[in-house]
N, C-alpha and C. Protein backbone atom coordinates (compact mmCIF):
# COMPACT_ATOMS: atom_id res chain seq x y z
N UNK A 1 -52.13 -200.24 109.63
CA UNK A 1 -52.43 -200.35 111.05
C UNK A 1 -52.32 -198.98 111.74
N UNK A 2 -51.36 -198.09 111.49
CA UNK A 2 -51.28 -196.93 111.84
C UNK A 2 -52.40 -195.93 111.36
N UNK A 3 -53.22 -195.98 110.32
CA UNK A 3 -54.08 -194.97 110.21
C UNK A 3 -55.31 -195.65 111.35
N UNK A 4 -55.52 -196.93 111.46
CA UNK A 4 -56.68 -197.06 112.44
C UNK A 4 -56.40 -196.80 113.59
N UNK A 5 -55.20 -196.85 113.79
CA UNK A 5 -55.04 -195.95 115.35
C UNK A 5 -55.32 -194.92 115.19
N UNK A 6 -54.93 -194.01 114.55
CA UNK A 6 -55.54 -192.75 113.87
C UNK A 6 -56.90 -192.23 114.27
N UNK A 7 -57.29 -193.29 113.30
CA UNK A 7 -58.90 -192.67 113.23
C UNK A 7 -59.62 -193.11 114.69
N UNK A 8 -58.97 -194.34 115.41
CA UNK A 8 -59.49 -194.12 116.22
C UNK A 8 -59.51 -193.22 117.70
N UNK A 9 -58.56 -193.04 117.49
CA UNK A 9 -58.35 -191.40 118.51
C UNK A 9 -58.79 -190.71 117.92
N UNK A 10 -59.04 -190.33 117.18
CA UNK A 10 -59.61 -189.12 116.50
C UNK A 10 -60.90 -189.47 116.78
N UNK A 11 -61.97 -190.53 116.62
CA UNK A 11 -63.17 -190.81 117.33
C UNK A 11 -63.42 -191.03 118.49
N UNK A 12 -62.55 -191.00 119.20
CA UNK A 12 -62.46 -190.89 120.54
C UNK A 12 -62.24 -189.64 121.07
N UNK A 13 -61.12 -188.73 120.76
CA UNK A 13 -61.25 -186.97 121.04
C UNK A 13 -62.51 -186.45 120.54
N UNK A 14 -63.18 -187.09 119.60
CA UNK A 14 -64.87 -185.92 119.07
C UNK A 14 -65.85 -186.84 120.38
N UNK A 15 -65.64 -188.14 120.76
CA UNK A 15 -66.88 -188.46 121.79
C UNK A 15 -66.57 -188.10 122.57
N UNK A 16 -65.29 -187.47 123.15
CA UNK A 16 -64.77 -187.32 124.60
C UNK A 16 -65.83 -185.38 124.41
N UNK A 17 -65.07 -184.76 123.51
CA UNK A 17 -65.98 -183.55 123.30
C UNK A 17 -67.54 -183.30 123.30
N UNK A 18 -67.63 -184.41 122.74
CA UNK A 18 -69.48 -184.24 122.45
C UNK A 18 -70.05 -184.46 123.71
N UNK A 19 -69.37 -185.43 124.69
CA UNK A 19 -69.93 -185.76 125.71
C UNK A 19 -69.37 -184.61 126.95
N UNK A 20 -68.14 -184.22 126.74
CA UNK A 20 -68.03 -182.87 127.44
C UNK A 20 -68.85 -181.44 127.24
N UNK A 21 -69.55 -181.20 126.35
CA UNK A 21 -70.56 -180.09 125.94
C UNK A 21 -71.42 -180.50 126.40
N UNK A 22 -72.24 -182.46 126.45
CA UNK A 22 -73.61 -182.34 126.98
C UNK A 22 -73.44 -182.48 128.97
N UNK A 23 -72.42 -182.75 129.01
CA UNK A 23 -72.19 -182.48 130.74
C UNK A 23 -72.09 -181.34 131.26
N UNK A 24 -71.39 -180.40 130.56
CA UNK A 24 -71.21 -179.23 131.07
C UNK A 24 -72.78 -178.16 130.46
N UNK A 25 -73.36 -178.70 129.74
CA UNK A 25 -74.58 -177.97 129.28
C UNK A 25 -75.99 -178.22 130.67
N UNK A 26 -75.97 -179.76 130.78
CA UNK A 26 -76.59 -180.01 131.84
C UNK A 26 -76.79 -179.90 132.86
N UNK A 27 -75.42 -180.20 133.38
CA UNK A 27 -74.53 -179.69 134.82
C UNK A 27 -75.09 -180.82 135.48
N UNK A 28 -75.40 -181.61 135.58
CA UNK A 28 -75.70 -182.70 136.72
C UNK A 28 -74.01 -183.76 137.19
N UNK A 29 -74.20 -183.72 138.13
CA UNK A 29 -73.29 -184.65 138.69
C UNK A 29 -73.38 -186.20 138.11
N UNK A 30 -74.53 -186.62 138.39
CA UNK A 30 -74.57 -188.30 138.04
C UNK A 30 -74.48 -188.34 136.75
N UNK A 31 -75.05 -187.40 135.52
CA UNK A 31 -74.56 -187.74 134.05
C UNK A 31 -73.01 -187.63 133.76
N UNK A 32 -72.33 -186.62 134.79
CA UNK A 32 -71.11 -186.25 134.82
C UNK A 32 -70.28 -187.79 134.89
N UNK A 33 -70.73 -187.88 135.80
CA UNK A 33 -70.01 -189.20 136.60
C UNK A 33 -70.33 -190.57 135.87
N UNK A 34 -71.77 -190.83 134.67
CA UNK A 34 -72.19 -192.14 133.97
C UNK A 34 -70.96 -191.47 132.84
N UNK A 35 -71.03 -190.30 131.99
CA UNK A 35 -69.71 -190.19 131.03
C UNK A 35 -68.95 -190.27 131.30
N UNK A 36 -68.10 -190.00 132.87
CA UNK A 36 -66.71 -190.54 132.83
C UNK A 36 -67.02 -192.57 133.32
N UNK A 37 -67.55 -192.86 133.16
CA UNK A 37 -67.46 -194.22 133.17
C UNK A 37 -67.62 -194.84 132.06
N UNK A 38 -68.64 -194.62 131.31
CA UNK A 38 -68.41 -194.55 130.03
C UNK A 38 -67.45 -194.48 128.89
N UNK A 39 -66.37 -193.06 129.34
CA UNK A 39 -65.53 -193.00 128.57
C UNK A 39 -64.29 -193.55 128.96
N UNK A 40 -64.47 -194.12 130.23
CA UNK A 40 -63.08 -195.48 130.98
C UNK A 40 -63.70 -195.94 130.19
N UNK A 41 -64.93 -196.86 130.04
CA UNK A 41 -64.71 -198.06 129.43
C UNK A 41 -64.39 -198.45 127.99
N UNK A 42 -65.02 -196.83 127.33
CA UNK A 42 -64.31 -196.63 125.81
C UNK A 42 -62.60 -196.91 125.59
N UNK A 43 -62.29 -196.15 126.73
CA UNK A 43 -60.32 -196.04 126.43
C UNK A 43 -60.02 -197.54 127.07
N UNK A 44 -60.64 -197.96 127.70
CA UNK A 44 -59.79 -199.36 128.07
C UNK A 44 -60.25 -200.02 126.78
N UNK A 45 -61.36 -200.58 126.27
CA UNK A 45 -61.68 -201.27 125.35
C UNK A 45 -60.62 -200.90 124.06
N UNK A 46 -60.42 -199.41 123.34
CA UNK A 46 -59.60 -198.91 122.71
C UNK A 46 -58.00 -199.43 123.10
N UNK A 47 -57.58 -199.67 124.19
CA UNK A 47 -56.23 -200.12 124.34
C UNK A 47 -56.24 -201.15 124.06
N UNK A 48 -57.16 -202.06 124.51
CA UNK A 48 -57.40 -203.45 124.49
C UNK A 48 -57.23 -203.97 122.53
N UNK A 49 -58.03 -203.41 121.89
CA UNK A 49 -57.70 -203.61 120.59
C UNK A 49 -56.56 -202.88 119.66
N UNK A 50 -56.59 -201.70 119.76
CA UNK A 50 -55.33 -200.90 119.18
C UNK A 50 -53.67 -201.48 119.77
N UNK A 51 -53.64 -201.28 120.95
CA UNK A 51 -52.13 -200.87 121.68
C UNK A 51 -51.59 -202.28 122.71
N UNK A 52 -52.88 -203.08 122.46
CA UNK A 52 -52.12 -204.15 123.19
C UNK A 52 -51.02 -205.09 122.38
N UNK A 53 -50.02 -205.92 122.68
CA UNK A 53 -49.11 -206.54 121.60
C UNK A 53 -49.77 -207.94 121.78
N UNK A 54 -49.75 -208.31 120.11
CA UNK A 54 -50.42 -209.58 119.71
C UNK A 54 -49.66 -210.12 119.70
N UNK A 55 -50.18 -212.04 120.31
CA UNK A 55 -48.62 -212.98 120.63
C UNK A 55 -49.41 -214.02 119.38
């Protein structure tokens, strides 16, 4: 269970990057602003399966 937390931060720090190079390459505000919504809904979904406690 601990390495898929792992790997999944670790796929989550390379999309958070990839998508920080094509925002800052572009420079537009509204793509700025669809990736950070985007990447809320990645990290909530990611808590939701990794870090929440199963009853």
């Amino acid at each position: 269970m601990m390495l898929d937390r792992l790997f999944a931060l670790l796929a989550l720090v390379a999309l958070v990057a990839f998508l920080w190079i094509v925002a800052a390459r572009v420079g537009r505000a509204d793509l700025a602003i669809a990736i950070a919504i985007g990447i809320a809904f990645v990290c909530y979904d990611l808590w939701l399966q990794l870090f929440r406690r199963r009853r």
